[in-house]
C-alpha atoms as a PDB file:
ATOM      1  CA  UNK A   1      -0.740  -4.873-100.701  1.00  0.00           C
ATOM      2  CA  UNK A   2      -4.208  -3.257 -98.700  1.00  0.00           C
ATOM      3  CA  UNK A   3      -3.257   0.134 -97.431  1.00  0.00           C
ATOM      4  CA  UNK A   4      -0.021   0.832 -99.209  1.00  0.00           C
ATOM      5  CA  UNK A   5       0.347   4.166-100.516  1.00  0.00           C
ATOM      6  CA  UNK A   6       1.382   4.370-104.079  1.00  0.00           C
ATOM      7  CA  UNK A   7       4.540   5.776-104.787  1.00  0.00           C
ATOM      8  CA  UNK A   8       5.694   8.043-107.720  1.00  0.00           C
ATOM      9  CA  UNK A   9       7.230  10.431-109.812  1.00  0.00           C
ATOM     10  CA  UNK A  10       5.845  13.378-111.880  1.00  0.00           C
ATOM     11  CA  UNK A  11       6.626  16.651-113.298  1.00  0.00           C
ATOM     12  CA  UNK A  12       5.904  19.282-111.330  1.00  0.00           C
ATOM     13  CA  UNK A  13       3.348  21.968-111.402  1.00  0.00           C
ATOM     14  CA  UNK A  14       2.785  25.905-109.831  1.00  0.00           C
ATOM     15  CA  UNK A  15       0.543  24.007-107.355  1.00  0.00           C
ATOM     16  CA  UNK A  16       3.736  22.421-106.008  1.00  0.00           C
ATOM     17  CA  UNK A  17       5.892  25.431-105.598  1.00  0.00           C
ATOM     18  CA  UNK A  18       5.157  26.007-102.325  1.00  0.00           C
ATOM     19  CA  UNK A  19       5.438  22.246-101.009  1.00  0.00           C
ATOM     20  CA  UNK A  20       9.257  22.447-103.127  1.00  0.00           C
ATOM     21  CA  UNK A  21      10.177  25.237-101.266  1.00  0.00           C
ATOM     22  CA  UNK A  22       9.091  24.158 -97.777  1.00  0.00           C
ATOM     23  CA  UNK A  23      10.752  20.581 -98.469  1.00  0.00           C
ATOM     24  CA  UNK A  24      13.917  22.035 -99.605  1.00  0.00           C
ATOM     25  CA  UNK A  25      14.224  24.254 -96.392  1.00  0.00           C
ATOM     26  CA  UNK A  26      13.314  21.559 -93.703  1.00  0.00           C
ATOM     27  CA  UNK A  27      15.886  19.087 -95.467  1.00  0.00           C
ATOM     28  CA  UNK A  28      18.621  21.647 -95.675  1.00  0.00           C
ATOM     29  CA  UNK A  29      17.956  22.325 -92.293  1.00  0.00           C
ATOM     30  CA  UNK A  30      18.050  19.271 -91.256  1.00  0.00           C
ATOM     31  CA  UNK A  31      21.318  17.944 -93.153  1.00  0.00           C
ATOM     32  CA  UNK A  32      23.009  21.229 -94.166  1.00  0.00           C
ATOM     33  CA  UNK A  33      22.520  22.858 -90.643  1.00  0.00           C
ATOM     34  CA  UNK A  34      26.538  22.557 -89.950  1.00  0.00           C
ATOM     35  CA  UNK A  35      27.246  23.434 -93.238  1.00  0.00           C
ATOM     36  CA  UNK A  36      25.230  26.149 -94.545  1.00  0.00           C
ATOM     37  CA  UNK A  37      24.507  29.212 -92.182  1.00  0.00           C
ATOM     38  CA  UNK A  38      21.054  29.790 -91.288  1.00  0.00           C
ATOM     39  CA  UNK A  39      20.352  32.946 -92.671  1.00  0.00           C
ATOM     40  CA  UNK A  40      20.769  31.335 -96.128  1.00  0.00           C
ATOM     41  CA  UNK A  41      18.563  28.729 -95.181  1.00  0.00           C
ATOM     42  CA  UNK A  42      16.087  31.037 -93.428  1.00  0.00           C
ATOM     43  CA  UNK A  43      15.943  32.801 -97.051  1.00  0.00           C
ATOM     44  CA  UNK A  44      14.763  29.688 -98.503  1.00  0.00           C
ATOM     45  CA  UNK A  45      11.585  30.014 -96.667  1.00  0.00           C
ATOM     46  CA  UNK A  46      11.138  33.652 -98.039  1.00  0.00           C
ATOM     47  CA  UNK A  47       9.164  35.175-101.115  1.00  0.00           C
ATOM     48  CA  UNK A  48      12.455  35.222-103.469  1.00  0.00           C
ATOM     49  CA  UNK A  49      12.974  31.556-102.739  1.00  0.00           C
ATOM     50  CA  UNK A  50       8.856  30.623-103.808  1.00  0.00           C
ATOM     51  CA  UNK A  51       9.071  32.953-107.021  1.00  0.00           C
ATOM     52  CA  UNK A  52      12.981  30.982-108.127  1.00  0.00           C
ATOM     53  CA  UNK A  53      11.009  27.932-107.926  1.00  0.00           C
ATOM     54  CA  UNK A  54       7.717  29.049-109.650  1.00  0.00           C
ATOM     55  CA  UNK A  55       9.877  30.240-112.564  1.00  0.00           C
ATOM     56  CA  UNK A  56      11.714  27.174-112.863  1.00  0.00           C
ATOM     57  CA  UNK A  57       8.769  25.270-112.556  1.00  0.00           C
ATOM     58  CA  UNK A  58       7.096  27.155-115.455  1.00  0.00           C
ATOM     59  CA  UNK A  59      10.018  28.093-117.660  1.00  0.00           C
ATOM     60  CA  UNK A  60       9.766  24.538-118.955  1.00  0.00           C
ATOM     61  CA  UNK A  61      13.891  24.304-119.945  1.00  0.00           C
ATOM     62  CA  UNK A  62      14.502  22.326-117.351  1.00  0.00           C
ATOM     63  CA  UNK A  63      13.282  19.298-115.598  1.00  0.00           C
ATOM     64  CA  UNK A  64      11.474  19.792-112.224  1.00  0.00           C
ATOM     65  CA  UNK A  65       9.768  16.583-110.366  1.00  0.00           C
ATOM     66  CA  UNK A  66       8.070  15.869-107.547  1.00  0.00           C
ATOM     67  CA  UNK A  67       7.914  12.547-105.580  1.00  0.00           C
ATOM     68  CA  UNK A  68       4.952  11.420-104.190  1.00  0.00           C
ATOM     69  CA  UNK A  69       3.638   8.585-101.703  1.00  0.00           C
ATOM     70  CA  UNK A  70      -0.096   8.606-101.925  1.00  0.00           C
ATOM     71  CA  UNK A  71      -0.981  12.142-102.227  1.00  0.00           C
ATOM     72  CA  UNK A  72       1.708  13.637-100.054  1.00  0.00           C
ATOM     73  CA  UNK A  73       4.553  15.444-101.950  1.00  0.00           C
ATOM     74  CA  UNK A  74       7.953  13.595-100.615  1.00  0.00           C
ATOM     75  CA  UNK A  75      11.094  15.057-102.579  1.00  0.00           C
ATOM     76  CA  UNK A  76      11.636  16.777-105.911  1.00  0.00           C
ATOM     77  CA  UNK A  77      13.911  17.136-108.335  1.00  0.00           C
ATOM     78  CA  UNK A  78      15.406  19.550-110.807  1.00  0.00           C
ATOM     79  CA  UNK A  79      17.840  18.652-114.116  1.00  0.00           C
ATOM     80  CA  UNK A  80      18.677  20.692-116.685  1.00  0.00           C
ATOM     81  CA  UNK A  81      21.219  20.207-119.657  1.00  0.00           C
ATOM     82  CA  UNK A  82      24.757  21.089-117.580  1.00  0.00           C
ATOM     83  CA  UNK A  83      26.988  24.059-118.377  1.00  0.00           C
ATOM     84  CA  UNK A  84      30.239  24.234-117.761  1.00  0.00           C
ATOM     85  CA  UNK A  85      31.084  25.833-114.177  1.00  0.00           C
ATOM     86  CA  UNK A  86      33.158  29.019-113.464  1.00  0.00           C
ATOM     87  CA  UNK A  87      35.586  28.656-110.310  1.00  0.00           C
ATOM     88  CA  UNK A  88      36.419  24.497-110.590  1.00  0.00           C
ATOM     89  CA  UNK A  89      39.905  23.106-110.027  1.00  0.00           C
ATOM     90  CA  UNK A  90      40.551  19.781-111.447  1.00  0.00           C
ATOM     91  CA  UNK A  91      39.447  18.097-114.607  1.00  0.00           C
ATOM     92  CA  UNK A  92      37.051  19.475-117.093  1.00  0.00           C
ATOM     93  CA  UNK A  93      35.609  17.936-119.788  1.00  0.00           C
ATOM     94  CA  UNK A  94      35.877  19.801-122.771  1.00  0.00           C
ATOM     95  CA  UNK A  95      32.480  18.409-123.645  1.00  0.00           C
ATOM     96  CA  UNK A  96      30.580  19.491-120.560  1.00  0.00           C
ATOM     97  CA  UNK A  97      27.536  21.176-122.044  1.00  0.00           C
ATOM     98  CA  UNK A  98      24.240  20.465-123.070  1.00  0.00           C
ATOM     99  CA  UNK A  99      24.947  18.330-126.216  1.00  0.00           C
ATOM    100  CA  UNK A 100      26.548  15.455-123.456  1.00  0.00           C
ATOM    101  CA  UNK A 101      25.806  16.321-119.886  1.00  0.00           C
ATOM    102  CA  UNK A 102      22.664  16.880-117.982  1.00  0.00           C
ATOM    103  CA  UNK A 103      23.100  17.971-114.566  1.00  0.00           C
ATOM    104  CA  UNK A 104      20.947  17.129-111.676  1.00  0.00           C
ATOM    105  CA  UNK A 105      20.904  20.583-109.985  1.00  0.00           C
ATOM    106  CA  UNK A 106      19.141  19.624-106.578  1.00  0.00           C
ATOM    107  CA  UNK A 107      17.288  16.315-105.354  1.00  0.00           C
ATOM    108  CA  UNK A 108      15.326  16.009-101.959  1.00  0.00           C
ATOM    109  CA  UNK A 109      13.904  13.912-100.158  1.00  0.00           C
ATOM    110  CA  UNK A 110      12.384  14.996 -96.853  1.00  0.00           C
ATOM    111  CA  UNK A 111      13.786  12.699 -94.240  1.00  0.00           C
ATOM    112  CA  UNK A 112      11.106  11.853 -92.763  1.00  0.00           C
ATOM    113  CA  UNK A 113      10.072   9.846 -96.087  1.00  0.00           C
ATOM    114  CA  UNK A 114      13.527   8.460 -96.394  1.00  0.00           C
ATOM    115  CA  UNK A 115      14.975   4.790 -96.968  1.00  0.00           C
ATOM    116  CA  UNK A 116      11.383   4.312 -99.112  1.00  0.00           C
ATOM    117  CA  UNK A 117      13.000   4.760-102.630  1.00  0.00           C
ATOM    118  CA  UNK A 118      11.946   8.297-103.656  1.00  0.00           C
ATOM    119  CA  UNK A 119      14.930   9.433-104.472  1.00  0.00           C
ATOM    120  CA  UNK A 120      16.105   6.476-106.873  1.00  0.00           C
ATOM    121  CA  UNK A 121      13.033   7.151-108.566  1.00  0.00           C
ATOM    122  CA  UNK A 122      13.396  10.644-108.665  1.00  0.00           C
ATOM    123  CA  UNK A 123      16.934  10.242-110.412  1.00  0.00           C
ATOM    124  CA  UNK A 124      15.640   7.381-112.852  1.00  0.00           C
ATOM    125  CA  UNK A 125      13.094  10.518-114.045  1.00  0.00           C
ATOM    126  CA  UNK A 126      15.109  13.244-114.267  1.00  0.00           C
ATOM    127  CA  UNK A 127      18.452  10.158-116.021  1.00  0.00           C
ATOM    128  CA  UNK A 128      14.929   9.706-119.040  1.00  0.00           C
ATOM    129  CA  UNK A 129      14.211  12.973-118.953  1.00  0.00           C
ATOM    130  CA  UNK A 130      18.165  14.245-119.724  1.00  0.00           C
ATOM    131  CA  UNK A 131      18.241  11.462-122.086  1.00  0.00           C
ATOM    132  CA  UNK A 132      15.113  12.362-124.054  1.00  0.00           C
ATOM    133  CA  UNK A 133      16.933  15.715-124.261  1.00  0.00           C
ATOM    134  CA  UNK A 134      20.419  14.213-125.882  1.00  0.00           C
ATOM    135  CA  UNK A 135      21.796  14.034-122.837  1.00  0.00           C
ATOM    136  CA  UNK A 136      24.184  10.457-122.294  1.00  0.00           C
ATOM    137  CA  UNK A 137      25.987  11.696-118.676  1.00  0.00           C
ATOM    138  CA  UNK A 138      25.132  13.237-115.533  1.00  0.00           C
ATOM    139  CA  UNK A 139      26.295  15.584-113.071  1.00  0.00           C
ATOM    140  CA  UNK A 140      25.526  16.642-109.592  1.00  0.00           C
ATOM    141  CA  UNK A 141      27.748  18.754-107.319  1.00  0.00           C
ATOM    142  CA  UNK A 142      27.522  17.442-103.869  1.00  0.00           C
ATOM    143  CA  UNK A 143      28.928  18.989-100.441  1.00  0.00           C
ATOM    144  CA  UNK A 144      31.834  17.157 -99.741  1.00  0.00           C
ATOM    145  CA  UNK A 145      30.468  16.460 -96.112  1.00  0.00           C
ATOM    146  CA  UNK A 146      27.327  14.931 -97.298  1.00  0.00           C
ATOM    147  CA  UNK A 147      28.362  11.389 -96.972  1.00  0.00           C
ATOM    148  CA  UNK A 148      24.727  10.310 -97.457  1.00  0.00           C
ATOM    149  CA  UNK A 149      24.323  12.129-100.997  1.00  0.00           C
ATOM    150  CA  UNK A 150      27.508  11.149-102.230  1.00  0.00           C
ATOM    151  CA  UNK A 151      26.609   7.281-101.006  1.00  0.00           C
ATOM    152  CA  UNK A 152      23.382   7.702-102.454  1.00  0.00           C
ATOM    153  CA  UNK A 153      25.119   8.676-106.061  1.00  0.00           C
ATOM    154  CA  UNK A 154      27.660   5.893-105.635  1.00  0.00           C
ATOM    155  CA  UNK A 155      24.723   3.234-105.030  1.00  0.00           C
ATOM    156  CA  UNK A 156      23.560   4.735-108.623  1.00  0.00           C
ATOM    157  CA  UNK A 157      27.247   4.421-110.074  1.00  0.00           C
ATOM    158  CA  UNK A 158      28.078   8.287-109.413  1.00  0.00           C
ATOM    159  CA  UNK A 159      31.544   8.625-108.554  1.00  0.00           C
ATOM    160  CA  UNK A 160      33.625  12.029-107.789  1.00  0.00           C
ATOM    161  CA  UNK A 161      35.911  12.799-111.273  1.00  0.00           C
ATOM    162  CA  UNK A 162      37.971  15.038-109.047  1.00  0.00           C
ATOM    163  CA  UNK A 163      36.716  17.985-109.823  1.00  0.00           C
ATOM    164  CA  UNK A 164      36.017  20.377-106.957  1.00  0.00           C
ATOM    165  CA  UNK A 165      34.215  23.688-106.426  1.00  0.00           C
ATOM    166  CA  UNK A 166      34.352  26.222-103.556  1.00  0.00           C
ATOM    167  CA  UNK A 167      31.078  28.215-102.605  1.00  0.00           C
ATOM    168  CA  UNK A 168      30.736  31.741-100.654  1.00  0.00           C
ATOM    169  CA  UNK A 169      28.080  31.066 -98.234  1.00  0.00           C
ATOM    170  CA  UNK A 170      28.274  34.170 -96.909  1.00  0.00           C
ATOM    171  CA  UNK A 171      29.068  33.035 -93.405  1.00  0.00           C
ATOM    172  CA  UNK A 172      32.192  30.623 -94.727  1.00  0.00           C
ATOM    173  CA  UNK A 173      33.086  28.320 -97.648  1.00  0.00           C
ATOM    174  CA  UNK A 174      31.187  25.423 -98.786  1.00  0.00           C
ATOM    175  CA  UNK A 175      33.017  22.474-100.845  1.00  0.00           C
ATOM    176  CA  UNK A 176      31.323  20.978-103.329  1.00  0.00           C
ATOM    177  CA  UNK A 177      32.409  17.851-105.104  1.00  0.00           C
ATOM    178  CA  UNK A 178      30.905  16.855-108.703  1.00  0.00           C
ATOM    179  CA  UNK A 179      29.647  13.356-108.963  1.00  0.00           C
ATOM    180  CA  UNK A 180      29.810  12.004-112.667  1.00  0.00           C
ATOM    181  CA  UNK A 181      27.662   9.171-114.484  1.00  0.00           C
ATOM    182  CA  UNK A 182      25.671   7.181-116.965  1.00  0.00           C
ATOM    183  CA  UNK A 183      21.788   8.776-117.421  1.00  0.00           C
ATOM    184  CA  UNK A 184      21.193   5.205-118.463  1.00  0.00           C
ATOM    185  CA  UNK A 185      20.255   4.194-114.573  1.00  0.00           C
ATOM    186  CA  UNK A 186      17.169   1.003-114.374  1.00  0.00           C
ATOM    187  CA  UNK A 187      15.147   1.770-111.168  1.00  0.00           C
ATOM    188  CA  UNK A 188      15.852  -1.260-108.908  1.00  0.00           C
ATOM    189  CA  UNK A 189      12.885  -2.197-106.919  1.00  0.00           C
END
């Protein structure tokens, strides 16, 4: 179609660092707000926040992505083989590590470009990219408040196994729910 943006997924580059960081603060400010206080989103606009990202980014273990539509930079990604996490009540697979699970540590999309499929796309990447690393199932821990997230997991056959962790935000608590499924996702378009 004339004058429609292309849309895609790549890996992500030093260049992008800064567009990361800025993308996740506006989004957790937007949809964390109630949740998280804003001193710990304030810090994700700071130096520390920048050089986390630029080390991730180039320490090449895990799987950072950016979306894009055209040449703006939409939402990213970051997956990594999962490890087993301290502090969880329910179950816990005894085979939660990196020869089974992947875990998608963080996935944004700025709202602004939502509802355009970035974020499917996003997850297809990072679901190849687990699987090209032996990966077969995927995590994600998900604020239990975040109805959107956990809907947008569910549309990808993510469900809650019951498991259930408890964050210090500094200001409060934070529950966190993990979301469990097959890496082997088809992008729908």
């Amino acid at each position: 179609m004339p004058g429609m943006a292309t849309a895609g997924v790549r890996p992500a580059t030093p260049a992008d660092v800064a567009e990361i960081a800025r993308i996740q603060a506006d989004t957790w400010e937007t949809a964390y707000s109630g949740l998280v206080p804003a001193a710990a989103i304030a810090h994700l606009r700071g130096e520390a926040a920048q050089q986390a990202w630029t080390s991730a980014v180039e320490a090449g273990t895990g799987h950072v992505l950016v979306a894009l539509e055209g040449t703006w930079t939409v939402g990213f990604c970051a997956a990594a083989p999962a490890v087993a996490p301290e502090g969880v009540t329910g179950p816990v697979d005894v085979t939660l590590g990196p020869e089974a699970w992947g875990e998608v540590g963080t996935l944004l999309v700025e709202p602004r470009w939502g509802r355009r499929g970035h974020g499917g796309r996003l997850l297809a990447a990072a679901a190849a990219a687990l699987r090209g690393a032996g990966a077969i199932y995927g995590l994600a821990w998900v604020p239990e408040a975040d109805a959107a997230s956990r809907g947008f997991y569910a549309r990808a056959g993510w469900e809650p196994d019951g498991t259930v962790r408890v964050l210090d935000t500094g200001d409060g608590e934070l529950r966190e729910v993990r979301v469990t499924g097959s890496l082997d996702l088809k992008l729908q378009e």
